[in-house]
N, C-alpha and C. Protein backbone atom coordinates (compact mmCIF):
# COMPACT_ATOMS: atom_id res chain seq x y z
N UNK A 1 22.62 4.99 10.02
CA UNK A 1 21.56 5.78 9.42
C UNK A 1 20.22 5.16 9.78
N UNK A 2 19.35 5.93 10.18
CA UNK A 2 17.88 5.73 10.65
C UNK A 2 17.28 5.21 9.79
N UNK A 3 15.80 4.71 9.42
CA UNK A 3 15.24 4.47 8.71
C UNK A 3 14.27 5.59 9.15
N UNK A 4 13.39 6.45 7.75
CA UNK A 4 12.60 7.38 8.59
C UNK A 4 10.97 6.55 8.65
N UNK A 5 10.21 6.94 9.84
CA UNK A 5 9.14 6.68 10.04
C UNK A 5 8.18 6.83 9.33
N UNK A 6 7.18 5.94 9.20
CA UNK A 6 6.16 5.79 8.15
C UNK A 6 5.10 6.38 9.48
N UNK A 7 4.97 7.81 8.57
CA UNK A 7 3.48 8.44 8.99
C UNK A 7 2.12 7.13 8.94
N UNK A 8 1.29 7.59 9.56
CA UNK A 8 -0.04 6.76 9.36
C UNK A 8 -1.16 7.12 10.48
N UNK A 9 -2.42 6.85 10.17
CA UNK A 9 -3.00 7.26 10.73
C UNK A 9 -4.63 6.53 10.55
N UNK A 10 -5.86 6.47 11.41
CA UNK A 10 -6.60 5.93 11.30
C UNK A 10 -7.60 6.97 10.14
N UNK A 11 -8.60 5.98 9.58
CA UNK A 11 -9.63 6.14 8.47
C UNK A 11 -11.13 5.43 9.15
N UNK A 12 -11.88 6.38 9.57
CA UNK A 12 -13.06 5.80 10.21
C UNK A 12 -14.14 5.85 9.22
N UNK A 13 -14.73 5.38 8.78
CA UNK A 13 -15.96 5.08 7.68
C UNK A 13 -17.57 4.57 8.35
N UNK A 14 -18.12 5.22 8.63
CA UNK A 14 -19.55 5.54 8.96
C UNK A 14 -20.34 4.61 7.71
N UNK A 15 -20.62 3.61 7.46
CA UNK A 15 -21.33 3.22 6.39
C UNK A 15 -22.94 3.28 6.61
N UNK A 16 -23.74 3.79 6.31
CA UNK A 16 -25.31 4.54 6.10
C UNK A 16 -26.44 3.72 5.21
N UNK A 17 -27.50 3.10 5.91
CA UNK A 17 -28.28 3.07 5.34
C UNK A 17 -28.28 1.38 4.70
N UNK A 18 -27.64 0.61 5.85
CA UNK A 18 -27.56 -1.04 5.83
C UNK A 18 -29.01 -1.09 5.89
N UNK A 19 -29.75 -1.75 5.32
CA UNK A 19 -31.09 -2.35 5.26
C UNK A 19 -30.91 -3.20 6.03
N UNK A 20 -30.39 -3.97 6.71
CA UNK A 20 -30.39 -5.77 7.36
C UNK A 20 -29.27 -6.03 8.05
N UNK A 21 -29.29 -6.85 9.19
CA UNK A 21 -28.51 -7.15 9.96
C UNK A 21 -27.31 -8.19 9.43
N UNK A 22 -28.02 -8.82 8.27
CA UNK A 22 -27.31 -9.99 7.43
C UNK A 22 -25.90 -9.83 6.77
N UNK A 23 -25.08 -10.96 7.50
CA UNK A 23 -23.91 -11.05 6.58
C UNK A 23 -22.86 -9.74 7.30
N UNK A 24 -22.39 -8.93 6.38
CA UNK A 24 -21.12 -7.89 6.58
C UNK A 24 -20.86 -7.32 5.68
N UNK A 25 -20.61 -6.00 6.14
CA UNK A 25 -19.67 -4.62 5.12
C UNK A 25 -18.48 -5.46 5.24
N UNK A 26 -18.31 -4.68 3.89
CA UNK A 26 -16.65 -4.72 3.24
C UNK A 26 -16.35 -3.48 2.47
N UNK A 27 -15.71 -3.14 3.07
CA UNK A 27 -15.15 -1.69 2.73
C UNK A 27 -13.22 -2.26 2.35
N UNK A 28 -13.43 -1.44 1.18
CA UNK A 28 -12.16 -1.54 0.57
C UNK A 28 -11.62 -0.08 0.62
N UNK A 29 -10.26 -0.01 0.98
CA UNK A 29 -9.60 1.11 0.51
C UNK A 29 -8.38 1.30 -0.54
N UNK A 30 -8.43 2.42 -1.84
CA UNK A 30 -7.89 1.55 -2.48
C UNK A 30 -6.80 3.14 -3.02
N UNK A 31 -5.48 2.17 -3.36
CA UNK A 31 -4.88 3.46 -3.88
C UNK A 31 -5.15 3.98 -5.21
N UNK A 32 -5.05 5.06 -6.05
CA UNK A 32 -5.42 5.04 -7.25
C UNK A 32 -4.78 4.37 -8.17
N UNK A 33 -3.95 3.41 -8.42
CA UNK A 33 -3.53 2.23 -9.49
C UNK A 33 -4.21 1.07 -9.16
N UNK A 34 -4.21 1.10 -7.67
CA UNK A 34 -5.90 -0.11 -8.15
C UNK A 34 -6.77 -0.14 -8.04
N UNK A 35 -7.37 1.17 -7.73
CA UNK A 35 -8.75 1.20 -7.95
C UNK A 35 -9.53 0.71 -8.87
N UNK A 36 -9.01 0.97 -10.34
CA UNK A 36 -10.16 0.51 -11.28
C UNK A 36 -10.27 -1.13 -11.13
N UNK A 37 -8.96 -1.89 -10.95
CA UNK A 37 -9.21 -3.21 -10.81
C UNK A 37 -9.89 -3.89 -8.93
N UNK A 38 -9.88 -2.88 -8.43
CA UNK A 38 -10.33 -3.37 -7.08
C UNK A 38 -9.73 -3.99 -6.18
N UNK A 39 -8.27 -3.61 -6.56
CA UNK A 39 -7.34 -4.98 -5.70
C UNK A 39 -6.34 -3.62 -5.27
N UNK A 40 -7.11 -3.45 -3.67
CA UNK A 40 -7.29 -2.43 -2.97
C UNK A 40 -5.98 -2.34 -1.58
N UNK A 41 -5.46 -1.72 -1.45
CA UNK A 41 -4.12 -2.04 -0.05
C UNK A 41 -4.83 -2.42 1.29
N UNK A 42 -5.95 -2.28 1.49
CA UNK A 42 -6.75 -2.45 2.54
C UNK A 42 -7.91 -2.93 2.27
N UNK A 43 -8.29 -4.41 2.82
CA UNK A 43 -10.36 -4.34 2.89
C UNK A 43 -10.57 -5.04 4.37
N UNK A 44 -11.20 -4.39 4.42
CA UNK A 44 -12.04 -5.25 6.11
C UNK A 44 -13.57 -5.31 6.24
N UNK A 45 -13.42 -6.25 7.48
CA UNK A 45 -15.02 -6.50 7.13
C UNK A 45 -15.42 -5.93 8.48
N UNK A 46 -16.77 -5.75 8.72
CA UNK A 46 -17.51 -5.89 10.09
C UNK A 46 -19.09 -6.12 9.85
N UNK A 47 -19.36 -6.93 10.74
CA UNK A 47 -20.55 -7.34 11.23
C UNK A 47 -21.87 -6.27 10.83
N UNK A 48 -22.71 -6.49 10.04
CA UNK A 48 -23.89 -5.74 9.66
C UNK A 48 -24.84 -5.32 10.69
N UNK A 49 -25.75 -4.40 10.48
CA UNK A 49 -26.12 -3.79 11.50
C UNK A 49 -27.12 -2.75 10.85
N UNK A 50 -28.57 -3.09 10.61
CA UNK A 50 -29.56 -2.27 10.27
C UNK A 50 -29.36 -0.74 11.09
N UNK A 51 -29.60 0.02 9.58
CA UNK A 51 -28.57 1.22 9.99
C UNK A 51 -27.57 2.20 9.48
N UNK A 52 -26.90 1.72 10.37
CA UNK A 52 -25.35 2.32 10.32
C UNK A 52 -24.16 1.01 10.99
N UNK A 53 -22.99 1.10 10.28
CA UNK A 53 -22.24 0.01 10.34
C UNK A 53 -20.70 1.39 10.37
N UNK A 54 -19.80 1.54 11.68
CA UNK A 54 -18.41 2.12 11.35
C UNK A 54 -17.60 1.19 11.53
N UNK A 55 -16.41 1.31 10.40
CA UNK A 55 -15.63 0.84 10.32
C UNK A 55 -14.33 1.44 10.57
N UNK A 56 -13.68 1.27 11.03
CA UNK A 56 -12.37 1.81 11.58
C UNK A 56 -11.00 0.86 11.07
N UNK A 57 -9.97 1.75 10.26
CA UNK A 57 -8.92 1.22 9.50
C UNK A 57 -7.66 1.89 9.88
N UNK A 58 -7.07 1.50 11.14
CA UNK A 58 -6.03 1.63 11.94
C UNK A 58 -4.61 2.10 10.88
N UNK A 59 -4.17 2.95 11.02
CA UNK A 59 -2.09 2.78 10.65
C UNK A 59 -2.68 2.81 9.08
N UNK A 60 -3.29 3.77 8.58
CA UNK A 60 -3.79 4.04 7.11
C UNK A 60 -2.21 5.05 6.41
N UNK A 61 -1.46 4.46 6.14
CA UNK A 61 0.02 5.53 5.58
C UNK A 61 -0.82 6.68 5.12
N UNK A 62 -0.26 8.03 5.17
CA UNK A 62 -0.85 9.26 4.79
C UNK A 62 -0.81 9.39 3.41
N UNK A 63 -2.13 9.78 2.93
CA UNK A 63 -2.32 10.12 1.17
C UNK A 63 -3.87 10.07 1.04
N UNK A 64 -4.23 10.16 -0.34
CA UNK A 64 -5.47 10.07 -0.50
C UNK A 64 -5.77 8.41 -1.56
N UNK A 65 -7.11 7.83 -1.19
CA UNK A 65 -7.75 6.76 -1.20
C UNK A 65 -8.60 6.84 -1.72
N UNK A 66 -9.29 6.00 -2.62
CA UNK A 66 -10.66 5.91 -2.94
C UNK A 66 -11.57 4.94 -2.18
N UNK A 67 -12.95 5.18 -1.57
CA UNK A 67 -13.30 4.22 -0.86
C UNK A 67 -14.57 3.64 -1.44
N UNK A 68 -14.51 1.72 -1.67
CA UNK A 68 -15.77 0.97 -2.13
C UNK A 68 -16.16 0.67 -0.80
N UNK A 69 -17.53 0.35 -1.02
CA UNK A 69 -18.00 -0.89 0.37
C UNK A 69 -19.06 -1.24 -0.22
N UNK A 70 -19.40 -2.69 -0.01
CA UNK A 70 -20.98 -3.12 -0.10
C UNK A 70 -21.14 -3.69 1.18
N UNK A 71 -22.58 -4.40 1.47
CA UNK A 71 -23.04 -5.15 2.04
C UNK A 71 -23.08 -6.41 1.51
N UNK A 72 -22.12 -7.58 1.99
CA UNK A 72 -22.69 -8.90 1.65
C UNK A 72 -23.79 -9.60 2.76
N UNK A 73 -24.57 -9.39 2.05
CA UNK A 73 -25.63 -10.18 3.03
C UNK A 73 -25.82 -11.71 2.84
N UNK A 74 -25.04 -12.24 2.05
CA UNK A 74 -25.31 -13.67 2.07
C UNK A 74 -23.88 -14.55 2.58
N UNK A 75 -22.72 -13.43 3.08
CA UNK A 75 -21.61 -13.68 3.34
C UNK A 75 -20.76 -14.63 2.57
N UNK A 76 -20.97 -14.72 1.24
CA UNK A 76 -19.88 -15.48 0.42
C UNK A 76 -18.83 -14.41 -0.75
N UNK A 77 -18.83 -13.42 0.25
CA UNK A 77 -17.36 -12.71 0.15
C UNK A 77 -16.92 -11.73 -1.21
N UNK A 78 -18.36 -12.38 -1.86
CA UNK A 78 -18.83 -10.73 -2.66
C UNK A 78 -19.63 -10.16 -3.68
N UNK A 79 -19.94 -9.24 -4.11
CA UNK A 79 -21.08 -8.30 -4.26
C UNK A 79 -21.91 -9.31 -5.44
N UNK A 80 -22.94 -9.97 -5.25
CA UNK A 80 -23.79 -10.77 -5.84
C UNK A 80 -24.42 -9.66 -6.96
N UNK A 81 -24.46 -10.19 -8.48
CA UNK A 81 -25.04 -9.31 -9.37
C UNK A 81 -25.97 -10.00 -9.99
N UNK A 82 -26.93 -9.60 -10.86
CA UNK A 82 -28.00 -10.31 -11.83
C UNK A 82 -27.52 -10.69 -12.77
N UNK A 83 -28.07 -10.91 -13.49
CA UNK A 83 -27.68 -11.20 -15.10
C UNK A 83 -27.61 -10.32 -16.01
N UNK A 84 -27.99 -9.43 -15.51
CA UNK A 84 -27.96 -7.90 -16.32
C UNK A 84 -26.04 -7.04 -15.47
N UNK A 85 -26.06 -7.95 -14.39
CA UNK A 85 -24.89 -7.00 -14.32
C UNK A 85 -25.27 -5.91 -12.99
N UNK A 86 -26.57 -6.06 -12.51
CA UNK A 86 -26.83 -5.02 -11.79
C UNK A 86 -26.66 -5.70 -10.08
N UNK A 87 -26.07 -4.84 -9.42
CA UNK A 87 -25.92 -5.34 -7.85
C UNK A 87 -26.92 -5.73 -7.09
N UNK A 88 -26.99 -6.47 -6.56
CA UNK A 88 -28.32 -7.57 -5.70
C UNK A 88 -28.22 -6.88 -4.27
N UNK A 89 -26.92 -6.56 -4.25
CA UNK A 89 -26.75 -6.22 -2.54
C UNK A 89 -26.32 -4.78 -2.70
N UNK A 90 -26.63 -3.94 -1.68
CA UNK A 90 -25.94 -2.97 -1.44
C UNK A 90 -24.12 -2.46 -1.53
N UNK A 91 -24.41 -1.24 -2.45
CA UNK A 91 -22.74 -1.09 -2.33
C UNK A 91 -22.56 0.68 -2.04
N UNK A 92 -21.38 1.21 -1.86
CA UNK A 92 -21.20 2.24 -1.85
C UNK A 92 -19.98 2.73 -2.15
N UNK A 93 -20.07 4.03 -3.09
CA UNK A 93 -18.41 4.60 -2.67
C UNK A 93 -18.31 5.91 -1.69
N UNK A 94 -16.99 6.39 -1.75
CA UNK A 94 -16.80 7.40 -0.93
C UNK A 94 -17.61 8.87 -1.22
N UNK A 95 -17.57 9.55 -0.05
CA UNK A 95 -18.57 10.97 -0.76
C UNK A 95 -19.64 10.77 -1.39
N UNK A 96 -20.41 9.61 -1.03
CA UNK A 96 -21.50 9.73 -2.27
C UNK A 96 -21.24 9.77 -3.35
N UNK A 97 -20.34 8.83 -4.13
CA UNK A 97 -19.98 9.19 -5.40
C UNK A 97 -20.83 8.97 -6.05
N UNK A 98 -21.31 9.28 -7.18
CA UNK A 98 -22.35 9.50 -8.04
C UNK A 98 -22.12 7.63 -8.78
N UNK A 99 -23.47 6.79 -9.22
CA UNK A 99 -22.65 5.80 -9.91
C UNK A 99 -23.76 5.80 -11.36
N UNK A 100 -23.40 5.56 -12.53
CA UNK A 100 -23.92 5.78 -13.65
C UNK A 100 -23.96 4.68 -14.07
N UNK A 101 -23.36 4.34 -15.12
CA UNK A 101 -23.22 2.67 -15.90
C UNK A 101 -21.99 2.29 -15.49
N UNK A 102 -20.92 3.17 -14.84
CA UNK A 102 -19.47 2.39 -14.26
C UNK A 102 -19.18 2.81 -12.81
N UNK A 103 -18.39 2.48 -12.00
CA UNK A 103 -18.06 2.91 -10.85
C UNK A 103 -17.61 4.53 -10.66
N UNK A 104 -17.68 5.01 -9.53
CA UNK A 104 -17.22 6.32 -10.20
C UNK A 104 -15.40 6.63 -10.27
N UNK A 105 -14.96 8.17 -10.82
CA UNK A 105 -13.39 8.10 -10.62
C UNK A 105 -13.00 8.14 -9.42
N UNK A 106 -11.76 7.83 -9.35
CA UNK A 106 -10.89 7.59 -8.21
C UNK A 106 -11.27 9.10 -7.33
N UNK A 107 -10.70 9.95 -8.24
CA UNK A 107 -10.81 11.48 -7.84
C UNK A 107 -12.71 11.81 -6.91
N UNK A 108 -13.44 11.05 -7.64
CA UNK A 108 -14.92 11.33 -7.12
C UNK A 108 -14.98 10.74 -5.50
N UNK A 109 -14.44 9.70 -5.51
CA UNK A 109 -14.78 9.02 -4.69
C UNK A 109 -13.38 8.78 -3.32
N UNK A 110 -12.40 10.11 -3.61
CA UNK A 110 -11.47 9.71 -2.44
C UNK A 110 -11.22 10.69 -1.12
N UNK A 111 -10.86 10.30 -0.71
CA UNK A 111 -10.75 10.94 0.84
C UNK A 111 -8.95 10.69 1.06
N UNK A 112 -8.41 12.31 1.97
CA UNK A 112 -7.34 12.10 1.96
C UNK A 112 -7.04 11.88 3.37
N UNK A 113 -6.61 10.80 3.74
CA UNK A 113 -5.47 10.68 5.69
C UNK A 113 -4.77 11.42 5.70
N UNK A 114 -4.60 12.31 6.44
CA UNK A 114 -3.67 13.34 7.26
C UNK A 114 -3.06 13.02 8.52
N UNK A 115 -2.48 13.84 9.08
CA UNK A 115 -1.50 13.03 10.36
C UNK A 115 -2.91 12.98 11.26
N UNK A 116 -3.57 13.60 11.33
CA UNK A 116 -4.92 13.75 12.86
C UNK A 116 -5.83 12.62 12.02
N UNK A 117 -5.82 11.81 10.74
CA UNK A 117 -6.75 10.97 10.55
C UNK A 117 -7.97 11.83 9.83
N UNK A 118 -8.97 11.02 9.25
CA UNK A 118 -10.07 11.12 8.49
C UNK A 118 -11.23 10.14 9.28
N UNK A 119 -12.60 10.60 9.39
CA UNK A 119 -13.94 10.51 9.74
C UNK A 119 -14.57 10.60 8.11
N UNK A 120 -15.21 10.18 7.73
CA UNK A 120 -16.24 10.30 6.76
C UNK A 120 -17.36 9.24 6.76
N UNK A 121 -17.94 9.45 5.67
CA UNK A 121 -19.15 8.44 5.79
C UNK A 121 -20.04 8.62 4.39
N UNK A 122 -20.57 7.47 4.04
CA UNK A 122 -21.35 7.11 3.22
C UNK A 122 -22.63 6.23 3.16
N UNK A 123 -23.39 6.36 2.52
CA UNK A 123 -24.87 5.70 1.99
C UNK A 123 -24.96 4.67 0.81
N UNK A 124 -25.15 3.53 1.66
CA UNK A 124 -25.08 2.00 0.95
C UNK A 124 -26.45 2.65 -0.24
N UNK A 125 -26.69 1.75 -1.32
CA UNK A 125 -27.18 2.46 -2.25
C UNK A 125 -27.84 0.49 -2.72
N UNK A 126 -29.19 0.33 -2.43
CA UNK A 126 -30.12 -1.33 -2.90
C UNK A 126 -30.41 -0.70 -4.22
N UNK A 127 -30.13 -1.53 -5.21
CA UNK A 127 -31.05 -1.20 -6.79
C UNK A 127 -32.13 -2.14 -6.66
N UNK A 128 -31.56 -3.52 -6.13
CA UNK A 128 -32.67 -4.70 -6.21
C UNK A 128 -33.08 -4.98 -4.73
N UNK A 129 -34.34 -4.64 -4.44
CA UNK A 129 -35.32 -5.39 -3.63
C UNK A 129 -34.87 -7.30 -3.43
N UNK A 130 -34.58 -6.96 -1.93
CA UNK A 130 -34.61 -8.80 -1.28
C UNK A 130 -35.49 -9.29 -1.78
């Protein structure tokens, strides 16, 4: 008896609106049981790039995802906040998800892989001035 093949497919992410060459995106992709905790089946990084920064996430199993990313610009691996709680560095979710006082839902913010793959893209979002 065969084992049957695990569909999969690539997830390309356009990240929008890097202020600075500094440091690296990290884009997480995450299934919906861990999204709220952030401990995501996929994160990768790439090299920053005033701009636009794509990221490309090879052999993505088919379903739908919710997608985080920030910019660490100081490259110590993650999203630096104030004392109030508010993000220092750029972050983003998928679709433009809307963000209020919490992250947004899974449902706001996901994109589904199909066998031909997913293209999308999003806009890093500075609250605090460098």
């Amino acid at each position: 008896m065969k084992a049957a093949a695990v569909l999969a497919a690539a997830l390309t992410v356009t990240v929008q609106g890097v202020r600075n060459g500094d440091g690296q995106i990290v884009l997480a992709v995450c299934e919906e049981a861990a999204y709220p905790a952030g401990r995501c089946a996929f994160r990768l990084t790439a090299p920053a790039a005033e701009g636009s920064v794509r990221v490309t996430v090879p052999d993505v199993p088919l379903g739908t995802y919710a997608l985080r990313v920030y910019h660490d610009e100081n490259g110590n691996g993650q999203l630096d906040r104030n004392l109030l709680g508010v993000p220092r560095e750029g972050f983003g979710f998928g679709n433009d998800a809307p963000v209020l006082l919490a992250p947004p839902s899974f449902r706001d913010a996901a994109v589904t892989v199909g066998e031909n793959g997913v293209e999308t893209a999003l806009t890093l979002r500075y609250w605090i001035s460098p």
